[in-house]
N, C-alpha and C. Protein backbone atom coordinates (compact mmCIF):
# COMPACT_ATOMS: atom_id res chain seq x y z
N UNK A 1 -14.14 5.63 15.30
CA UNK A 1 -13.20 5.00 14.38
C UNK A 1 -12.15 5.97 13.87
N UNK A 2 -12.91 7.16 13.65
CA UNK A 2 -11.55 8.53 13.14
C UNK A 2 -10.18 8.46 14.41
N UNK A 3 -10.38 8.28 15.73
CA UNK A 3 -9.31 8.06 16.24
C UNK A 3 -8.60 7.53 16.68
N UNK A 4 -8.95 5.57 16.56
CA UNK A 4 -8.25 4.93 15.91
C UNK A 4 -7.62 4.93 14.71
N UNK A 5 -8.15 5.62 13.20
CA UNK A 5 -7.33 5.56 12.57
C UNK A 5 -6.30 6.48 12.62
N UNK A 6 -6.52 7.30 13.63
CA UNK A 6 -5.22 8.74 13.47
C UNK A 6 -4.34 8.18 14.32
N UNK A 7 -4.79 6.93 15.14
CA UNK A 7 -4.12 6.46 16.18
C UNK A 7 -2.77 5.36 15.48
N UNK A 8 -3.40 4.77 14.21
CA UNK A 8 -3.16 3.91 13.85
C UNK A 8 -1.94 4.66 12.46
N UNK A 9 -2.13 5.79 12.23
CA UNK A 9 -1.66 6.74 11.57
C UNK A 9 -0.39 6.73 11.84
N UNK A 10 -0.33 7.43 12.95
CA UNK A 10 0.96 8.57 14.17
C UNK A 10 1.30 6.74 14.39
N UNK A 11 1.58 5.92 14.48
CA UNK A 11 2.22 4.78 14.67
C UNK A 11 3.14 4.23 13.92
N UNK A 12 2.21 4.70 12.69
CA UNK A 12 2.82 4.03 11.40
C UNK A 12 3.90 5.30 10.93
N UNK A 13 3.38 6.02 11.20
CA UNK A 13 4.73 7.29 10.91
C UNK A 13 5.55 6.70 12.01
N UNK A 14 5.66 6.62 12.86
CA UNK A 14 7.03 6.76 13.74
C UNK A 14 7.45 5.76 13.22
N UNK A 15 7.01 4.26 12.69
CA UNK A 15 7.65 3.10 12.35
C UNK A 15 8.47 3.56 11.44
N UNK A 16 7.66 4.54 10.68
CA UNK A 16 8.88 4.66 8.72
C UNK A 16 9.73 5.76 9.28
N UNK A 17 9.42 6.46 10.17
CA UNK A 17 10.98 7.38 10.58
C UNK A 17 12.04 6.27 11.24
N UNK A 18 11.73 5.76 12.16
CA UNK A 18 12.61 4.92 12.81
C UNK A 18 13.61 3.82 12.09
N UNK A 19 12.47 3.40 10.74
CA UNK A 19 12.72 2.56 9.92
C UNK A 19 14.07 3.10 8.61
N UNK A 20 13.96 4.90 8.55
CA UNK A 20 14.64 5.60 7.42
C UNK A 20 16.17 5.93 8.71
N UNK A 21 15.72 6.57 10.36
CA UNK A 21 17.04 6.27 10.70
C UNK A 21 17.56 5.37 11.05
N UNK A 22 17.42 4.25 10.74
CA UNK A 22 17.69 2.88 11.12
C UNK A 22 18.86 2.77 9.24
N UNK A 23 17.70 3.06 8.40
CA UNK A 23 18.39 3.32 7.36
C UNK A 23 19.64 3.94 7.03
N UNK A 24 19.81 4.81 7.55
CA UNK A 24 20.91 6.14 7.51
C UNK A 24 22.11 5.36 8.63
N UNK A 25 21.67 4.80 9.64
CA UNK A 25 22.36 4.70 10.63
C UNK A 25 23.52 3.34 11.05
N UNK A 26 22.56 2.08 10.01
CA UNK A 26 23.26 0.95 10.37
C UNK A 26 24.15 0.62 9.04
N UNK A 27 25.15 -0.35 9.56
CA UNK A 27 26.33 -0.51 8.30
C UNK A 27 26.81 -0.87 7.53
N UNK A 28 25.75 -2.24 7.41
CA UNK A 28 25.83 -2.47 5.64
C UNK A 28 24.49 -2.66 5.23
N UNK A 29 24.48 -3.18 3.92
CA UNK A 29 23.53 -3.80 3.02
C UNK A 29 22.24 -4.39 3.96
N UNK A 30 23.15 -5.40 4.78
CA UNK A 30 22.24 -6.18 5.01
C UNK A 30 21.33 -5.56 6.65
N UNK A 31 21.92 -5.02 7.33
CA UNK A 31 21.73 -4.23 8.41
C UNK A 31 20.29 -3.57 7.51
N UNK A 32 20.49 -2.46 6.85
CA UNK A 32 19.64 -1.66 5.90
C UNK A 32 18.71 -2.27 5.86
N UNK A 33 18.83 -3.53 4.98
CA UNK A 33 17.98 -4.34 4.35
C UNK A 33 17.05 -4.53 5.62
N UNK A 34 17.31 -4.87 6.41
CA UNK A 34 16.27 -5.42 7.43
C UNK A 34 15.55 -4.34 8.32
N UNK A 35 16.40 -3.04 8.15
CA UNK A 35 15.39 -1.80 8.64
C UNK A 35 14.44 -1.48 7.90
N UNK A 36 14.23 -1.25 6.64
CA UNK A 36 13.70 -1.06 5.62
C UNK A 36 12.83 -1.88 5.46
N UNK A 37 12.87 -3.13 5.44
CA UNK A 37 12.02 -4.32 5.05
C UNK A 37 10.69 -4.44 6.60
N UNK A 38 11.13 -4.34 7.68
CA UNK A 38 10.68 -4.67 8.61
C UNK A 38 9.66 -3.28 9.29
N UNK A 39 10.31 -2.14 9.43
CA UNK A 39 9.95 -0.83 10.28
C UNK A 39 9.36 -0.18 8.91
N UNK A 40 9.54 -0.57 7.66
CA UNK A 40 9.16 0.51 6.67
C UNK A 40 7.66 -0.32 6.30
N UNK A 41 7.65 -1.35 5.85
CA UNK A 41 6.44 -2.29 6.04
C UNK A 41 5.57 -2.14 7.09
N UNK A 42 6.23 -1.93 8.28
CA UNK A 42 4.70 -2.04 9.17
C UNK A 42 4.88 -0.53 9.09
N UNK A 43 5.46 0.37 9.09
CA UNK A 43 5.04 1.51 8.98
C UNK A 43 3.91 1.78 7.82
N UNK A 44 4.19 1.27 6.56
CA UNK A 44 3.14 1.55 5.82
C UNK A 44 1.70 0.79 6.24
N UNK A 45 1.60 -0.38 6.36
CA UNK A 45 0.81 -0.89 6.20
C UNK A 45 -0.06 -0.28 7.95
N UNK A 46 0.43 0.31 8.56
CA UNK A 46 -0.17 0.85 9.90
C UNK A 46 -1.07 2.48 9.10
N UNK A 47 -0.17 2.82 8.27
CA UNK A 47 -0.66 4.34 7.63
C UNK A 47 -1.82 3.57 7.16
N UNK A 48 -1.75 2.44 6.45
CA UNK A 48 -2.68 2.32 5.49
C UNK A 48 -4.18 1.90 5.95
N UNK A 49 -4.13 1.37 7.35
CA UNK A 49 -5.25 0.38 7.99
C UNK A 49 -5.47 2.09 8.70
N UNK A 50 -5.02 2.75 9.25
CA UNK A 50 -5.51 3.57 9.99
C UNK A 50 -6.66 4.72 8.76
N UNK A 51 -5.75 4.78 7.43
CA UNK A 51 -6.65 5.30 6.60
C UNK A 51 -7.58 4.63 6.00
N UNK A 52 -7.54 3.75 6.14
CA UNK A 52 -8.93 2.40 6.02
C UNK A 52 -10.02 2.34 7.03
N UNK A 53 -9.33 2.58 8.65
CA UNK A 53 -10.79 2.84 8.95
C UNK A 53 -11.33 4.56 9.28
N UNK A 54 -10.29 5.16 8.62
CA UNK A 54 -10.71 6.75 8.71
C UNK A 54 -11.73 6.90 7.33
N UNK A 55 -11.60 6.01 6.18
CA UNK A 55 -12.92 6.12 5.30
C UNK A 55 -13.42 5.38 5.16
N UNK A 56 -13.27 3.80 5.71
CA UNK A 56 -14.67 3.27 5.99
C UNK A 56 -14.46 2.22 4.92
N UNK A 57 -15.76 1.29 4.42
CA UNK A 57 -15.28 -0.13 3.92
C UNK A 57 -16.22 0.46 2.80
N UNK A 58 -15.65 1.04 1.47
CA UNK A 58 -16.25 1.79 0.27
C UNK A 58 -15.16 1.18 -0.64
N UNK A 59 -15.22 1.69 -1.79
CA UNK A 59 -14.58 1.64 -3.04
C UNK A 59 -13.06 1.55 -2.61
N UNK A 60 -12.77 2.68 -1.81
CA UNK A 60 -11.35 3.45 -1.24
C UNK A 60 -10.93 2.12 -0.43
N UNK A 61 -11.73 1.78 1.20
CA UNK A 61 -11.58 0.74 1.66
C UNK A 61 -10.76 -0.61 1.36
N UNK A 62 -11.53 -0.81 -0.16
CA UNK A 62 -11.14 -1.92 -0.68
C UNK A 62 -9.61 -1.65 -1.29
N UNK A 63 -9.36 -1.01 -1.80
CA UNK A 63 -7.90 -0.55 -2.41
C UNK A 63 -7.05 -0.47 -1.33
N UNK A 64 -7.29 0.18 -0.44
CA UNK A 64 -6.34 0.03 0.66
C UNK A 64 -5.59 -1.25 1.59
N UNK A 65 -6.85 -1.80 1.52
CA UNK A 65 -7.01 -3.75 1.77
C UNK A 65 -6.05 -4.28 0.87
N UNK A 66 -5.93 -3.84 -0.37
CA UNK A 66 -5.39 -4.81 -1.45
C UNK A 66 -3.78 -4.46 -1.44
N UNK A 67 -3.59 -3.06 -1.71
CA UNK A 67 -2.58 -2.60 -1.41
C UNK A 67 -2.17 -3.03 -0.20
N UNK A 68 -2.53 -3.52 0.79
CA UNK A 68 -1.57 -3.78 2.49
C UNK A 68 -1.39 -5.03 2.05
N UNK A 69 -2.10 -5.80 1.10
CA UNK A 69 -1.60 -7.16 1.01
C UNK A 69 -0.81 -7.41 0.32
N UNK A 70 -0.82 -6.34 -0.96
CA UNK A 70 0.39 -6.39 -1.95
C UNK A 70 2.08 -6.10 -1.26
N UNK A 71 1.62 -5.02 -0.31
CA UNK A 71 3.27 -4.63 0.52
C UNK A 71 3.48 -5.78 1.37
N UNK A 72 2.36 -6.59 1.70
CA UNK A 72 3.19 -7.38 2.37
C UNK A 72 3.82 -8.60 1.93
N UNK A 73 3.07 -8.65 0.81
CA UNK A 73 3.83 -10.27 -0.18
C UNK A 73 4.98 -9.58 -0.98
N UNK A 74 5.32 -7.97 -0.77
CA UNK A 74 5.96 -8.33 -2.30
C UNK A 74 7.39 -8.03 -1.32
N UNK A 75 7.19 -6.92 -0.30
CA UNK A 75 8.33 -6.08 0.29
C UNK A 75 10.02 -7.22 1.03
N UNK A 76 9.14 -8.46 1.36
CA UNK A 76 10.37 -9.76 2.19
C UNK A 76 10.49 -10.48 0.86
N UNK A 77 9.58 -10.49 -0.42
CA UNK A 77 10.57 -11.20 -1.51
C UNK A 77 11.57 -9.89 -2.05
N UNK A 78 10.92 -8.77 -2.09
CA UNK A 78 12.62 -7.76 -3.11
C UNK A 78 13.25 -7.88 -1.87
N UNK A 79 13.29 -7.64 -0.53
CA UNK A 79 14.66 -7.46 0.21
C UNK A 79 15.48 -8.99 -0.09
N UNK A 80 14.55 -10.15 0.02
CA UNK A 80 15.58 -11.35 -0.01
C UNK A 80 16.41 -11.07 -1.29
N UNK A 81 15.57 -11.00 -2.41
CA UNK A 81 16.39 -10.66 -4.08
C UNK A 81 17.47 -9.63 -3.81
N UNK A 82 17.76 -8.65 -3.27
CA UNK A 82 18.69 -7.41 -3.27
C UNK A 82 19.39 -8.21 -2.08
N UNK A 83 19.16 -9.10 -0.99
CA UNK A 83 20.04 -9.37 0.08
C UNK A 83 20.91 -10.71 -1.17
N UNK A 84 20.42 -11.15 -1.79
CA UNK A 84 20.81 -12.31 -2.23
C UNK A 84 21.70 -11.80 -3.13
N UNK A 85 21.17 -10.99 -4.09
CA UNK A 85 22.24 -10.39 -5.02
C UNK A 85 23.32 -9.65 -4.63
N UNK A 86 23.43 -8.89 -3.51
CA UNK A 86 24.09 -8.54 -2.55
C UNK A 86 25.53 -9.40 -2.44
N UNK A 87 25.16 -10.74 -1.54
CA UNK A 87 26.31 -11.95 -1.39
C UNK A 87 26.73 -12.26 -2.45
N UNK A 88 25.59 -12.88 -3.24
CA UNK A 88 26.67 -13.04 -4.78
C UNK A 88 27.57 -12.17 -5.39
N UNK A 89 27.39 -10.91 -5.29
CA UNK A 89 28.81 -9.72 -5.49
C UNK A 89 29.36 -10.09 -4.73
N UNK A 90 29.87 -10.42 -3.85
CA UNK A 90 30.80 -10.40 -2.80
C UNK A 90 31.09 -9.39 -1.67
N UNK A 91 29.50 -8.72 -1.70
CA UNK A 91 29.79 -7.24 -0.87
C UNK A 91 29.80 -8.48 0.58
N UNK A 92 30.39 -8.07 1.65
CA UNK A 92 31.01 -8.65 3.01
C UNK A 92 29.46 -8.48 4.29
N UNK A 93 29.28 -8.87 4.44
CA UNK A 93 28.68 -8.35 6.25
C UNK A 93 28.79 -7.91 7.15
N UNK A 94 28.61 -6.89 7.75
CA UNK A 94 29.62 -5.93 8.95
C UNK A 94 30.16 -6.85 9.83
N UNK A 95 31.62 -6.54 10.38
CA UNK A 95 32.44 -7.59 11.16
C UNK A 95 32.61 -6.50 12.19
N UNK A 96 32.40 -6.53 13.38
CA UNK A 96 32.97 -5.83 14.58
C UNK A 96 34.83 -6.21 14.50
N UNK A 97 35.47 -5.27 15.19
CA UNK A 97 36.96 -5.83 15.36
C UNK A 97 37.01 -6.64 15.76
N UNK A 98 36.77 -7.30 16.89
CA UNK A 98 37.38 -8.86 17.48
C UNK A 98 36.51 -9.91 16.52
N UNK A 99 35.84 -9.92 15.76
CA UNK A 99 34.84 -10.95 15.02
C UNK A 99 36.02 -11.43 13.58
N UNK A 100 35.69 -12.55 13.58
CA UNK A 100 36.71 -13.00 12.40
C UNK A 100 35.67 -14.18 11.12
């Protein structure tokens, strides 16, 4: 089980790097929003199951369980709230040149 969870570890890291240059890299709000929300989520919640079965179904176990369920109910309602509040400012959506 230790190397599944290291397996399950090194996965979830590459998701939240990919997920932070995805961050850095794309060009607006809403681009962001969906790197972050999507690659940063399963990145955590991959760290978190892999350290779940690296200690086993104890006290720790259970917290970890609760916490993957909390990131996953709470992380697609704040991005919708910040994507939503977003449009209502009037910040725009990336337009390529020929796009109108």
């Amino acid at each position: 089980m230790v190397i599944a969870g290291f397996i399950f570890i090194s996965i979830g890291l590459a998701f939240n790097v990919i997920g932070c240059i995805g961050i850095i890299r794309l060009p607006d709000v809403y681009n962001r929003m969906q790197a972050a929300t999507k690659c940063v989520t399963a990145g955590t919640c991959g760290i978190l199951f892999g350290t779940f079965l690296v200690t086993g179904l104890n006290a720790a176990g259970a917290k970890i369980i609760i916490c993957m369920i909390f990131i996953l109910l709470t992380t697609p309602t704040a991005a919708h709230a910040i994507s939503r509040a977003a449009l209502k400012n009037g910040i725009e959506p990336f337009k390529k040149n020929g796009d109108k």
